[in-house]
Protein backbone atom coordinates (compact mmCIF):
# COMPACT_ATOMS: atom_id res chain seq x y z
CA UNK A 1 -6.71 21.22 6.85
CA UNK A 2 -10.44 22.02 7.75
CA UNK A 3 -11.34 21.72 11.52
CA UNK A 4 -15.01 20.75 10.40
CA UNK A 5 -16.10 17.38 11.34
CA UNK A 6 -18.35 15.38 9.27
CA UNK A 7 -20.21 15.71 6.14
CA UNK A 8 -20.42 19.97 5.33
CA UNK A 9 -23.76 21.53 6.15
CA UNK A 10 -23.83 22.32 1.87
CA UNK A 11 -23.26 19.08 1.16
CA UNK A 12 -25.77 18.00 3.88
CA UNK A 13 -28.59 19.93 2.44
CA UNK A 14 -27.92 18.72 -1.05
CA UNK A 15 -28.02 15.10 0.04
CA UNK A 16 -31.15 15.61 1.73
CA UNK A 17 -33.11 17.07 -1.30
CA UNK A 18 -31.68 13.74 -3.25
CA UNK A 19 -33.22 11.42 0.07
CA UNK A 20 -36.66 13.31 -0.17
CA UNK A 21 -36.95 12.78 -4.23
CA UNK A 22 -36.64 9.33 -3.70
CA UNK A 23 -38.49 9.30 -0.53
CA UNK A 24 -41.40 7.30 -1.15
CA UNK A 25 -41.95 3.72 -1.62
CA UNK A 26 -43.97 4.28 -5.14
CA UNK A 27 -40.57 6.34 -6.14
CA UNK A 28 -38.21 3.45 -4.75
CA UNK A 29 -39.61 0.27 -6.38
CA UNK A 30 -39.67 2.55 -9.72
CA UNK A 31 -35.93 3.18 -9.34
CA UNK A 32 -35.03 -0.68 -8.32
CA UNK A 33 -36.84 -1.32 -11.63
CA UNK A 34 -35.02 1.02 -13.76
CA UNK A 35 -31.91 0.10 -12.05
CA UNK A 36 -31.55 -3.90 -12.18
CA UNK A 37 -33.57 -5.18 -15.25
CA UNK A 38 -33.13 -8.48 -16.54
CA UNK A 39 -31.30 -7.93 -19.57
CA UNK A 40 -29.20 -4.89 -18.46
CA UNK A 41 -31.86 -2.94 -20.23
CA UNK A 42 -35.37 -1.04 -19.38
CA UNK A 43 -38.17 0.10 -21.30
CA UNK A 44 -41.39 2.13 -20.64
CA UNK A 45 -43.10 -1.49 -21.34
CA UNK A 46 -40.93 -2.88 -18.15
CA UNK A 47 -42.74 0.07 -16.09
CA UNK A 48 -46.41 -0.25 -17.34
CA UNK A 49 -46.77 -4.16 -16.66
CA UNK A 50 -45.24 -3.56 -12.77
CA UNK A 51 -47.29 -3.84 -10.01
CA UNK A 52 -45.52 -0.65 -9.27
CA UNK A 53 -47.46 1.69 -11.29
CA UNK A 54 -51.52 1.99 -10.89
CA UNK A 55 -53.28 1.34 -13.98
């Protein structure tokens, strides 16, 4: 059994590359989007007409 407390310092630095990608409001709202459609479906259509994306 491992004396090591907590979440490995590997694992740690994985996880945080994963929290910076998705670091950014612009980058959250596009995954909440792609994530819970109506429809259980989403298309590049969805994406273009949110008030996410700058024309």
């Amino acid at each position: 059994m491992s004396s090591q407390r907590g979440l490995p310092v590997v694992d740690a630095v994985d996880l945080a590359r994963v929290f910076k990608a998705v670091a950014d409001p612009i980058r959250l709202r596009l995954l909440s989007l792609i994530a819970s459609p109506p429809g259980g479906e989403a298309g590049v259509g969805d994406l273009k007409t949110s008030e996410t994306v700058p024309a």
